[in-house]
Structures are given as structure tokens and as C-alpha cells.
C-alpha atoms as a PDB file:
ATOM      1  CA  UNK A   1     -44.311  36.114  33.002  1.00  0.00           C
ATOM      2  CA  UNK A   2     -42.548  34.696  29.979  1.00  0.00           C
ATOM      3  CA  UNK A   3     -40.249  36.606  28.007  1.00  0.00           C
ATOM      4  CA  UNK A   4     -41.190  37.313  24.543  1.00  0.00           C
ATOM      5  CA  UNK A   5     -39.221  34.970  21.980  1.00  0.00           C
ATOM      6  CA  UNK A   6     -37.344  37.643  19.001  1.00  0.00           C
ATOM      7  CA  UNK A   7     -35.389  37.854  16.433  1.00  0.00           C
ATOM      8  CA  UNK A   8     -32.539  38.852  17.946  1.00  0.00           C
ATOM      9  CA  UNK A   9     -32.653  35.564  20.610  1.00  0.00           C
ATOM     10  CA  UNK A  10     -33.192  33.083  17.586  1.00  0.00           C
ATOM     11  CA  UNK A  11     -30.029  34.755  15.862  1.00  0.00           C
ATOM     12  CA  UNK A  12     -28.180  34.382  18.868  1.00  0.00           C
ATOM     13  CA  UNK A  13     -29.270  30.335  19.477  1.00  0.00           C
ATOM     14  CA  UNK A  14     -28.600  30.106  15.788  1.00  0.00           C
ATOM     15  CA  UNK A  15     -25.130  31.668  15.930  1.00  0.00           C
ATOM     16  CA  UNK A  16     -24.684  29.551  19.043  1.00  0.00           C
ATOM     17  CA  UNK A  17     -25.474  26.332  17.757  1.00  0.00           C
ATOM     18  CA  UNK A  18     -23.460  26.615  14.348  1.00  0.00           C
ATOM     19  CA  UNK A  19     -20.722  28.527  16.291  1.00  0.00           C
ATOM     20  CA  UNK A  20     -20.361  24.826  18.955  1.00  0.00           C
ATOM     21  CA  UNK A  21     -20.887  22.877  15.592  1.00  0.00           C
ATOM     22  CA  UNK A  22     -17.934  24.699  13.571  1.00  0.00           C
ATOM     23  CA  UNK A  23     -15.443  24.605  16.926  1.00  0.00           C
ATOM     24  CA  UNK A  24     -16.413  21.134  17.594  1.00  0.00           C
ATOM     25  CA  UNK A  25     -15.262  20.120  13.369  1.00  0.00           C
ATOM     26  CA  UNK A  26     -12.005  22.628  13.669  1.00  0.00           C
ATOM     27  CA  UNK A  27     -11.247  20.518  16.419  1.00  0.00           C
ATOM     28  CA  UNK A  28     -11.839  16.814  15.459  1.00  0.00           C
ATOM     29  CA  UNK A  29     -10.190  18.022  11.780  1.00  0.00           C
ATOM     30  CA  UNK A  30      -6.627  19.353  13.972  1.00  0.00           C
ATOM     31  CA  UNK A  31      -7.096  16.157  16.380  1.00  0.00           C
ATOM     32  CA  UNK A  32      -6.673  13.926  12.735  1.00  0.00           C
ATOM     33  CA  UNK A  33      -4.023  15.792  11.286  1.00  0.00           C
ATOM     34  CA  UNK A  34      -2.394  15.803  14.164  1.00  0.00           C
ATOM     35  CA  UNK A  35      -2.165  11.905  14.788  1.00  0.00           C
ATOM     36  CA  UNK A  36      -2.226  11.249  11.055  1.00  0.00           C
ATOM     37  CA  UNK A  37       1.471   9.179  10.251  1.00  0.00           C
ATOM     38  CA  UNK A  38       1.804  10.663   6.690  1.00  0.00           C
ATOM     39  CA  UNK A  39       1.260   9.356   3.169  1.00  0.00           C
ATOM     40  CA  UNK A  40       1.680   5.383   2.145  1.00  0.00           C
ATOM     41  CA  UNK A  41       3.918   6.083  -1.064  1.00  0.00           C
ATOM     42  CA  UNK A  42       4.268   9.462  -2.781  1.00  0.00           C
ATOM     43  CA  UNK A  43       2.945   8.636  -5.350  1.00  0.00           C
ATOM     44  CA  UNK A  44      -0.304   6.281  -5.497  1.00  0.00           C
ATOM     45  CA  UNK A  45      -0.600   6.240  -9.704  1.00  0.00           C
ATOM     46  CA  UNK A  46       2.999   4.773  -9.651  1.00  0.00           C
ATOM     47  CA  UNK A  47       2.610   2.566  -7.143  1.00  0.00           C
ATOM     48  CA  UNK A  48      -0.303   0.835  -8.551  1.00  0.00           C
ATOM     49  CA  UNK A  49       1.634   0.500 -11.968  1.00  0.00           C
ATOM     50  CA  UNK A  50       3.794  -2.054  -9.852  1.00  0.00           C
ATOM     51  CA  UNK A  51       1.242  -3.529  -7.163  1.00  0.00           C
ATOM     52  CA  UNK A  52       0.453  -6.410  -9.515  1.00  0.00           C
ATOM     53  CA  UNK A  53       3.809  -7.431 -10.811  1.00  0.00           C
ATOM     54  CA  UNK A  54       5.108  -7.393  -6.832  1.00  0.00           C
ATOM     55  CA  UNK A  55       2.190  -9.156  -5.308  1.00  0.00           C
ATOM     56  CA  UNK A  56       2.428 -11.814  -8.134  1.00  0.00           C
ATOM     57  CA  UNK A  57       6.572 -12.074  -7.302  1.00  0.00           C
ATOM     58  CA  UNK A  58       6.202 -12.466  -3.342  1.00  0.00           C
ATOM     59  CA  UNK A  59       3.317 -14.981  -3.699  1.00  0.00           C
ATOM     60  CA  UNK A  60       5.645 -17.073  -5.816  1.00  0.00           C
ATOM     61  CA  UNK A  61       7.634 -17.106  -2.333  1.00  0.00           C
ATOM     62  CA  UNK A  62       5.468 -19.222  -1.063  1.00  0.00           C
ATOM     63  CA  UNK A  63       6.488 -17.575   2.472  1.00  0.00           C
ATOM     64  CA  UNK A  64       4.503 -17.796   5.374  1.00  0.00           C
ATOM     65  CA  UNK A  65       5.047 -15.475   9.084  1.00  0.00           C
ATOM     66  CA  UNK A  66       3.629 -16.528  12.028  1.00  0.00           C
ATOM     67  CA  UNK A  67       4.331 -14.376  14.777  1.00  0.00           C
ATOM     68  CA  UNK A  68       4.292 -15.279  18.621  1.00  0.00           C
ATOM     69  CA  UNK A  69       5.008 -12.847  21.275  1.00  0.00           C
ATOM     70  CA  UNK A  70       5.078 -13.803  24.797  1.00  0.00           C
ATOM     71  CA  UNK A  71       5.499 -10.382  26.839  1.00  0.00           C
ATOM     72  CA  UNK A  72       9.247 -10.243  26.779  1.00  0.00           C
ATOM     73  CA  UNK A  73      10.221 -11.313  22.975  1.00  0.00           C
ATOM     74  CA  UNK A  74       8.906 -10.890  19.691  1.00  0.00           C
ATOM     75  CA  UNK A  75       9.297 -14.372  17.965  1.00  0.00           C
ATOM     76  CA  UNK A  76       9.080 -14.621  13.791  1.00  0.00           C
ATOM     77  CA  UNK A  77       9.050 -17.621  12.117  1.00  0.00           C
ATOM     78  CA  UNK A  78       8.904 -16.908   8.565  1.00  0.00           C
ATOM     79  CA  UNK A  79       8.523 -20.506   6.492  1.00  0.00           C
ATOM     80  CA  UNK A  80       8.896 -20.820   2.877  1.00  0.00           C
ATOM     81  CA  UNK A  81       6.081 -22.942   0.825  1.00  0.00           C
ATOM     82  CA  UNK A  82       8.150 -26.142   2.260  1.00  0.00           C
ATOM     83  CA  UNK A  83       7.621 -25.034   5.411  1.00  0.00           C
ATOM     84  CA  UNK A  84      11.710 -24.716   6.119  1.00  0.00           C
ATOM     85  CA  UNK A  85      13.443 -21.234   6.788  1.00  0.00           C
ATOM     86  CA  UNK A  86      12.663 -18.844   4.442  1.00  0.00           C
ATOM     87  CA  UNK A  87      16.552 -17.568   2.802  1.00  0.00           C
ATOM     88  CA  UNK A  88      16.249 -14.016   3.910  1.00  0.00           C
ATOM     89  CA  UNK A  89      18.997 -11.556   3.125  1.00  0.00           C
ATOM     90  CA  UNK A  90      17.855  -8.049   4.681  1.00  0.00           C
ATOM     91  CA  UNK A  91      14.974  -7.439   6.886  1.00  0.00           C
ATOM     92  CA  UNK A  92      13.517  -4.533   8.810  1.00  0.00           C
ATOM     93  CA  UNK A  93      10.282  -5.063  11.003  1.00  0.00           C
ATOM     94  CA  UNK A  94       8.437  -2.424  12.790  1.00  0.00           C
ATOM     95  CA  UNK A  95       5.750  -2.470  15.640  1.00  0.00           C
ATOM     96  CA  UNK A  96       3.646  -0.022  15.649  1.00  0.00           C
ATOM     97  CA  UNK A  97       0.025   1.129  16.863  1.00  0.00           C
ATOM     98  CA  UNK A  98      -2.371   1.316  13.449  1.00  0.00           C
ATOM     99  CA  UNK A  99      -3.283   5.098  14.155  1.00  0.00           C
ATOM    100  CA  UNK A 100       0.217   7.089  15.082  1.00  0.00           C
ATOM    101  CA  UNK A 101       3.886   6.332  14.774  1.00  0.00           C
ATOM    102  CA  UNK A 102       4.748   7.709  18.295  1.00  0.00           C
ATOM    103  CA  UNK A 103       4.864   4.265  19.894  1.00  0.00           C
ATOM    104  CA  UNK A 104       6.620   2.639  16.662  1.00  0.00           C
ATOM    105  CA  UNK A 105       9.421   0.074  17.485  1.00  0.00           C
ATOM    106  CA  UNK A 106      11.933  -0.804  14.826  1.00  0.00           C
ATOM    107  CA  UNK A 107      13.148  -4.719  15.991  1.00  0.00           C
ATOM    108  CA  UNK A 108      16.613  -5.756  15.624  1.00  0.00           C
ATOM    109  CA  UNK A 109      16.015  -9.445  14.878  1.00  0.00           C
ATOM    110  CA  UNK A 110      18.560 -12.012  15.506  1.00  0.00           C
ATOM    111  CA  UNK A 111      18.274 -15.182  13.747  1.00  0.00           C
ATOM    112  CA  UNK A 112      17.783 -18.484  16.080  1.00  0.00           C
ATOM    113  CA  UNK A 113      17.914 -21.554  13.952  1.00  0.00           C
ATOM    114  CA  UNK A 114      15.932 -20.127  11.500  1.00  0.00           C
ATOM    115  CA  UNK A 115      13.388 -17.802  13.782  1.00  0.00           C
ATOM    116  CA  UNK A 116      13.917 -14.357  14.614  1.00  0.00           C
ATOM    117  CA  UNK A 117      13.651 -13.272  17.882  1.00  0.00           C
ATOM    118  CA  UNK A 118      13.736  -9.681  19.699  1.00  0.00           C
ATOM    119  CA  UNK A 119      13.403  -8.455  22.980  1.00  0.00           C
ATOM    120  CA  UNK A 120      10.319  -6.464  23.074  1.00  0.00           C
ATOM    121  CA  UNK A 121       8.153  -4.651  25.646  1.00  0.00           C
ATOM    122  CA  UNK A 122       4.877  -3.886  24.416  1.00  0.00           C
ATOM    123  CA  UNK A 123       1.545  -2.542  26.671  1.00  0.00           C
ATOM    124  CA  UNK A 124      -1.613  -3.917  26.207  1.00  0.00           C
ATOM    125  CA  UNK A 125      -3.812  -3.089  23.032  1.00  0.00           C
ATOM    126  CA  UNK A 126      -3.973  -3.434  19.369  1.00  0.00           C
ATOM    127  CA  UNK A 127      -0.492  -3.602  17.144  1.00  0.00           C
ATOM    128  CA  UNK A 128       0.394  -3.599  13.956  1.00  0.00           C
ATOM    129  CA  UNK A 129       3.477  -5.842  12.994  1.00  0.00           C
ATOM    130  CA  UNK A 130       5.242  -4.562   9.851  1.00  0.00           C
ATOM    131  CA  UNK A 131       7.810  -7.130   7.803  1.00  0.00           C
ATOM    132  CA  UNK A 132       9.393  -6.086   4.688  1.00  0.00           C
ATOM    133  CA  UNK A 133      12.488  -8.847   4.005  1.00  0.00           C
ATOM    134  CA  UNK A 134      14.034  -9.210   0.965  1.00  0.00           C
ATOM    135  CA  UNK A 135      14.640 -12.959  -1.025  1.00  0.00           C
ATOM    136  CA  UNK A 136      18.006 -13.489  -1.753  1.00  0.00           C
ATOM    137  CA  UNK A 137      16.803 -13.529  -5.332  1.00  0.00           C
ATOM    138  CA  UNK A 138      15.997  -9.777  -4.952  1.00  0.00           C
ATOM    139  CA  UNK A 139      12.328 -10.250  -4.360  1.00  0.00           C
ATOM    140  CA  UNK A 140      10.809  -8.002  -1.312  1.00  0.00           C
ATOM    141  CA  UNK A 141       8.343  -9.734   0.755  1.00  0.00           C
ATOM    142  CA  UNK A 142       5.540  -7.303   2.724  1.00  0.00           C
ATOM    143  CA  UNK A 143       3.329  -8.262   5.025  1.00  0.00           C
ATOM    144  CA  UNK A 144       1.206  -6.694   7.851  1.00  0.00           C
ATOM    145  CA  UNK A 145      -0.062  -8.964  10.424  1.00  0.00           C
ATOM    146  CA  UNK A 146      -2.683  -7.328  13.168  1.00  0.00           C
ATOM    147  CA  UNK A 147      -1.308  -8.738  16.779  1.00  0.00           C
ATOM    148  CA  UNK A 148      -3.837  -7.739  19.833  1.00  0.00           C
ATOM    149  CA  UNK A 149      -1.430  -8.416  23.159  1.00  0.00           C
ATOM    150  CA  UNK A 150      -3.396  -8.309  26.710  1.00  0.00           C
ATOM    151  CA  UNK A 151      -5.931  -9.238  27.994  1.00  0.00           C
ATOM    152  CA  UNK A 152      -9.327  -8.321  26.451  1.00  0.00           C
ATOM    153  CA  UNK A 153     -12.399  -7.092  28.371  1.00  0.00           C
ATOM    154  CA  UNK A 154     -15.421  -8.890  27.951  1.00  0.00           C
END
């Protein structure tokens, strides 16, 4: 004999359902917090006050990166619109995953006849190389350039 269905049972599947529905967004809400690097720039009305007056300075650079990375060193060649050496005074370059800044490397590049090469041990996946060098005119130069390493299943 089936049991009769009451009020009190469709409260409780109610609760129950809304109850695995709230723990299930508490959790996916702390899991993004929680892998989330931080904020771009402090301040993002600032920033875009500048955004057009840099881009338009590092495109007159004319510079180019191409990036090769063959599982033991990370390999920059960074060309200016002549295609020879870019004159670099200062850079910093960072590889890092595009979600978290756990696995973040900070290279320290050592110029090569005009490349710059690091040693570099990265795992398979998805990276994100970051390049902010600076022109000996003063001008900064930014550039992110997605790099998969491995091999990809198909």
C-alpha cells in the first residue's frame, strides 16, 4: 500500500532540493574566489584613460614576439618592424596558467645574439606567456601570447 503524499513530505523534498541547490552555489562561489589571481589594475576608470595613448605608442614599435619552447628552454625572439633585435632595456616575463598564479614562473632571460632564452620546465597544458619590456625610448611593450605545450588528445 502506498503511502499517502503530504504536506509535510513536499516541504521536506522542497527544503531538500533548494537546500543541495544553495550548498552546491556556496560551493562553486568559494571554489572561484578561491582560484581567482586578483584584480587587473586597481583602478579600471584610470586605466582606460591611458589604454589608447599606450596601445597607439607600442604599435609604433613595430615589435613582433615569437615564442618557441622546446621542453627544456623558453626561446623569445622579439623583432622590431625591420625584423632585427628589438633595443630592449628592462624586461620581466612570466609563465603562468590563465586561471591561478600558483604555477606562475617569473623567467630570467639572458640575451643570445639578440633572442632570449631561459631554462624552463613546464607540464603539459595550456600557458599563458606574459612580456612587458620596456623601449629604450621609455615606451612599455605588453603582450600576452597563449602557448599550449604537450601533446593534445584527439
Amino acid at each position: 500500500m502506498a503511502r499517502e503524499l503530504t504536506g509535510r513530505h513536499v516541504l521536506a523534498i522542497t527544503v531538500a532540493a533548494f537546500g543541495i541547490i544553495i550548498a552546491v552555489n556556496v560551493l562553486m562561489a568559494v571554489k572561484a574566489v578561491g582560484t581567482f589571481p586578483g584584480l587587473e589594475v586597481a583602478n579600471s576608470y584610470v586605466a582606460s584613460q591611458r589604454f589608447d595613448q599606450e596601445r597607439t605608442a607600442q604599435k609604433s614599435l613595430g615589435w613582433t614576439v615569437t615564442p618557441d619552447y622546446d621542453g627544456r628552454e623558453m626561446v623569445l625572439a622579439i623583432r622590431d618592424a625591420q625584423g632585427n633585435p628589438a633595443p630592449i632595456r628592462d624586461m620581466e616575463v612570466t609563465v603562468g596558467r590563465p586561471t591561478y598564479v600558483r604555477d606562475d614562473r617569473h623567467l630570467n632571460l639572458v640575451n643570445r645574439g639578440g633572442l632570449y632564452v631561459a631554462p624552463l620546465d613546464l607540464p603539459a597544458g595550456l600557458w599563458n606567456i606574459h612580456i612587458r619590456a620596456i623601449a629604450w625610448d621609455g615606451t612599455e611593450f605588453r603582450q600576452r601570447i597563449d602557448h599550449y605545450h604537450g601533446s593534445r588528445v584527439k
